[in-house]
Protein backbone atom coordinates (compact mmCIF):
# COMPACT_ATOMS: atom_id res chain seq x y z
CA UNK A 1 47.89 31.73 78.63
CA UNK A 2 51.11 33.19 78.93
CA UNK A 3 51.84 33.18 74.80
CA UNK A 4 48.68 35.06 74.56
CA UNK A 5 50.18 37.80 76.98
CA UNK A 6 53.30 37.80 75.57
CA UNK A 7 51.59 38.56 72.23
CA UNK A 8 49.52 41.56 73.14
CA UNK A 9 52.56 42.30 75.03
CA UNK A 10 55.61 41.56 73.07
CA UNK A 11 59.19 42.40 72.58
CA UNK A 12 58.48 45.28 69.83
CA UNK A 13 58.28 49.38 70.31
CA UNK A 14 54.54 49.22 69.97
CA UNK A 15 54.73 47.39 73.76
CA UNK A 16 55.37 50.33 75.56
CA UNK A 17 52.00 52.32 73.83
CA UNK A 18 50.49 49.15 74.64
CA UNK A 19 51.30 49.26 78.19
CA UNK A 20 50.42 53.01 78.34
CA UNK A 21 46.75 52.54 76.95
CA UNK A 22 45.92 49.62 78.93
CA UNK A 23 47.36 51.40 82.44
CA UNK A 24 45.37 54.46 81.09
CA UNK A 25 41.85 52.59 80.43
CA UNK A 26 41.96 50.71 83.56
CA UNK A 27 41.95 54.07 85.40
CA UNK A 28 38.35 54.72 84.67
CA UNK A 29 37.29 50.61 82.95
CA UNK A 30 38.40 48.25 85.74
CA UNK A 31 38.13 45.10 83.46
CA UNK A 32 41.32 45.99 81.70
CA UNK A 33 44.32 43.83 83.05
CA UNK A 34 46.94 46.46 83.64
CA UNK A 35 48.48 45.07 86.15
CA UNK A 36 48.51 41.99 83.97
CA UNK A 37 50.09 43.85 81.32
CA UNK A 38 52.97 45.18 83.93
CA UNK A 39 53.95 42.14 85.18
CA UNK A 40 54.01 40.35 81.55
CA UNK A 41 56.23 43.43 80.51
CA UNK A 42 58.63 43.11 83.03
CA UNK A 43 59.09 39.78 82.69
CA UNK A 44 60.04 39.80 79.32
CA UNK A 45 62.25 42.66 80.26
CA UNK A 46 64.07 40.34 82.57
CA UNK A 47 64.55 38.25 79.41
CA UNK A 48 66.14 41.22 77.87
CA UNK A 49 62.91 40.88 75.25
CA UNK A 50 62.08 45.21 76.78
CA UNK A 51 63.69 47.75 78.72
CA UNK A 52 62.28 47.87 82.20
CA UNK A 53 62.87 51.31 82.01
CA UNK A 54 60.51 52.16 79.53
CA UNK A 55 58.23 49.69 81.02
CA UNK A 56 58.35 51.11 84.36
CA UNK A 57 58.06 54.96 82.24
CA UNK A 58 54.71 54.02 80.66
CA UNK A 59 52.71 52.09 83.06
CA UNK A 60 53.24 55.00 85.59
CA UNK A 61 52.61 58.23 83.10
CA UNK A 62 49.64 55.75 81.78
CA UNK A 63 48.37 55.00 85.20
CA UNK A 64 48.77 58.90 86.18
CA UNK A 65 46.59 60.04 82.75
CA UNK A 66 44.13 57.66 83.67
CA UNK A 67 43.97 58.65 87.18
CA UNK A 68 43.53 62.00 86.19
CA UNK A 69 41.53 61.89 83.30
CA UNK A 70 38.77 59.97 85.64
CA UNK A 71 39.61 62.87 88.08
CA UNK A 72 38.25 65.01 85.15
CA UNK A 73 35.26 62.96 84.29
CA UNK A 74 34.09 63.53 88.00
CA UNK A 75 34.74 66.83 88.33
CA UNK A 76 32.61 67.42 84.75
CA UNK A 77 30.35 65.10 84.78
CA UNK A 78 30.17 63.82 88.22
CA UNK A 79 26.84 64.87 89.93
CA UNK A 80 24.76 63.28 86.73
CA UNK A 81 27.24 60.54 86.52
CA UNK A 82 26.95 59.50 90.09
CA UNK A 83 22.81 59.69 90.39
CA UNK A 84 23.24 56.50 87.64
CA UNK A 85 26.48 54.80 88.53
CA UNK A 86 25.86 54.95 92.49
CA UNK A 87 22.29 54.39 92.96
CA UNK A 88 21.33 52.60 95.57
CA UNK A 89 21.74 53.05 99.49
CA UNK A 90 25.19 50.60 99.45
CA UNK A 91 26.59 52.86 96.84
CA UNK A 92 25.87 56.20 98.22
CA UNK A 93 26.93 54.42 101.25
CA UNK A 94 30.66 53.72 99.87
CA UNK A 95 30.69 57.36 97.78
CA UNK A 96 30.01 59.10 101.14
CA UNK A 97 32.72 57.32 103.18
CA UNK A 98 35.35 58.15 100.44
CA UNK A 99 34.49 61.56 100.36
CA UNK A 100 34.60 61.83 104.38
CA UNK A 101 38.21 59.28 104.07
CA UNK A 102 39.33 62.17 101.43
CA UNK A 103 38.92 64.99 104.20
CA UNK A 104 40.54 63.21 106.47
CA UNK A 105 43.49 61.51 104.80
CA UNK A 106 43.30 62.18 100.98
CA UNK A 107 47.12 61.61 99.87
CA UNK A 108 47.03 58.39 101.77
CA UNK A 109 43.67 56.96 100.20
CA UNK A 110 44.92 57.75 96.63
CA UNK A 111 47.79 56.34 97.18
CA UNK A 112 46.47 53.03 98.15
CA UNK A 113 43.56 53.13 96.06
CA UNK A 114 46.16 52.97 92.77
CA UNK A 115 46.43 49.11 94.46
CA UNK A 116 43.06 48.18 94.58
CA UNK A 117 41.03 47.46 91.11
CA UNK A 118 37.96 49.59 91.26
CA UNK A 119 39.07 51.72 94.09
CA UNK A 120 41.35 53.38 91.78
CA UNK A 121 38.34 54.38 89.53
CA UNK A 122 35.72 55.13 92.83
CA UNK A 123 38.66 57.11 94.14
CA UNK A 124 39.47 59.59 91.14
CA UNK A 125 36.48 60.31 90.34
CA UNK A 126 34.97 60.94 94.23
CA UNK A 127 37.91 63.57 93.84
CA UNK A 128 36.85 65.12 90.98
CA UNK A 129 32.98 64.80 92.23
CA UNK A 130 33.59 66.41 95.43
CA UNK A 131 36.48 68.56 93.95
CA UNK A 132 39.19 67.48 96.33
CA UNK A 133 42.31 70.22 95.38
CA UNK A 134 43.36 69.07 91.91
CA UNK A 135 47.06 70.00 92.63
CA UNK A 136 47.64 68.03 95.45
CA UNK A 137 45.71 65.21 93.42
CA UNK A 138 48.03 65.45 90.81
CA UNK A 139 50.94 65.05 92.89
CA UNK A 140 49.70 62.05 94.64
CA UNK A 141 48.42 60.31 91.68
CA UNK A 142 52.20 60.76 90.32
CA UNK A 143 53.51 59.19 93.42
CA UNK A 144 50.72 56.50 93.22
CA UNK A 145 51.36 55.63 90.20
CA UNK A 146 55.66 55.55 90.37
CA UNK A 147 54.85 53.28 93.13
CA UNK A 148 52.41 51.09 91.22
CA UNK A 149 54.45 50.63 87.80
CA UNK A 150 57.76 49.70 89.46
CA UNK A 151 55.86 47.54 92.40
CA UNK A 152 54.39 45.51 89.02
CA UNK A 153 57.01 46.00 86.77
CA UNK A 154 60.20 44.63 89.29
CA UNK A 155 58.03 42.11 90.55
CA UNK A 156 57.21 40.21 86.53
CA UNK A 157 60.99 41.71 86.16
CA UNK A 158 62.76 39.21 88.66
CA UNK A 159 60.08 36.54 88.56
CA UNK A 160 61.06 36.67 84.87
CA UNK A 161 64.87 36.55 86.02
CA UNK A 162 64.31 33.86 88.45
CA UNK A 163 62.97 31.95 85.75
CA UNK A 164 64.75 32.83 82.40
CA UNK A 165 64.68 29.85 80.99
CA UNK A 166 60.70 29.58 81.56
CA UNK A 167 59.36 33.12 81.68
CA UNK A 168 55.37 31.24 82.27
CA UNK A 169 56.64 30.23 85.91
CA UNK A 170 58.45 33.46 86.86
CA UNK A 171 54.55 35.24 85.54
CA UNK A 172 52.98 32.87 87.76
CA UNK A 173 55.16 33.82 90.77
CA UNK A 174 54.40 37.56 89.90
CA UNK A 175 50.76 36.87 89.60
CA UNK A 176 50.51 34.70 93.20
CA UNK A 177 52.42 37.41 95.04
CA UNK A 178 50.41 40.52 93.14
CA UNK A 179 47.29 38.78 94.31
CA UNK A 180 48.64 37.84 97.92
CA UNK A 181 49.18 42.03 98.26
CA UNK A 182 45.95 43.32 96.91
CA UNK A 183 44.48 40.82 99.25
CA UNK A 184 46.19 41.59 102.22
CA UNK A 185 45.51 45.22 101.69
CA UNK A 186 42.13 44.92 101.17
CA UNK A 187 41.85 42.74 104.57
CA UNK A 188 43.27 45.42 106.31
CA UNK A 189 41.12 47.81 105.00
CA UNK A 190 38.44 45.71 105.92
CA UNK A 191 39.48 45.49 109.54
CA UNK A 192 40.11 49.04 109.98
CA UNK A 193 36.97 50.08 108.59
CA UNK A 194 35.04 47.76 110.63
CA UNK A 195 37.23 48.99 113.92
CA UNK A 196 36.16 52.17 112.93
């Protein structure tokens, strides 16, 4: 698994387009692993394989174009786009709550959203859709995303210097503690909503 990674994301100057593209698509196509991608970069920048730097550089400006090129798509497209992608009571259930949790505490929620697959992408585009002030969403999707790509990128970075000599187990360690976060923040989400 990891030589697979390391492949897509290897030691040479296309990585850091790489990294860029897949940050970017995950914005508004949850599937993609960018988070994956991160980690896997900066562990092979702890094995002096990348700059973590650059790594660090285009995960964030790739996570803030995709953030706000899904802001875009819900600003332009949003009223058809959400009659087919949020049908259903549930789902105009959730797209009602965001845009009430976006009047109340917008910077916050798109700030944590960047953490949360799929919240990222319900998030933007409820922005756009309900054309939440695209300046201030600009600068919190900046600061989202500065927080996201170095939170990734230094944790595959030391997991890859903890484990030089076997880059696989310093991934794994990345991975296990990623997941351990996005699950504790999604508990606590879960509690608070249900409090209130």
């Amino acid at each position: 698994m990891f030589n697979s990674l390391t492949d897509a994301v290897s030691g040479s100057d296309w990585t850091y387009l790489v990294i860029f593209v897949i940050a970017f698509l995950d914005s508004f196509f949850p599937v993609v692993p960018s988070e994956t991608a991160v980690i896997t970069g900066g562990v092979l920048a702890g094995s002096g394989d990348l700059s973590l730097e650059l790594v660090l550089v285009s995960a964030a400006a790739g996570a803030f174009a995709g953030d706000n090129f899904t802001y875009g798509l819900g600003r332009l497209f949003g009223p058809r786009l959400s009659r087919t992608l949020f049908r259903g009571r549930r789902a105009q259930g959730t797209l009602s709550w965001v845009h009430r949790a976006l009047e109340k505490r917008g910077g916050l929620l798109i700030v944590t959203a960047r953490f949360i697959p799929g919240g990222r992408t319900a998030t933007a585009f409820t922005c756009g859709l309900t054309e939440y002030p695209w300046r201030r969403f600009l600068v919190f999707t900046l600061i989202a995303g500065a927080i996201w790509a170095s939170y990734a990128g230094l944790l595959g970075y030391f997991g890859g210097k903890t484990f030089e000599n076997q880059p696989w187990k310093g991934l794994l360690v990345a991975f296990a503690i990623a997941g351990a976060i996005t699950v504790s923040i999604e508990v606590v989400r879960h509690l608070r909503e249900k409090r209130g």
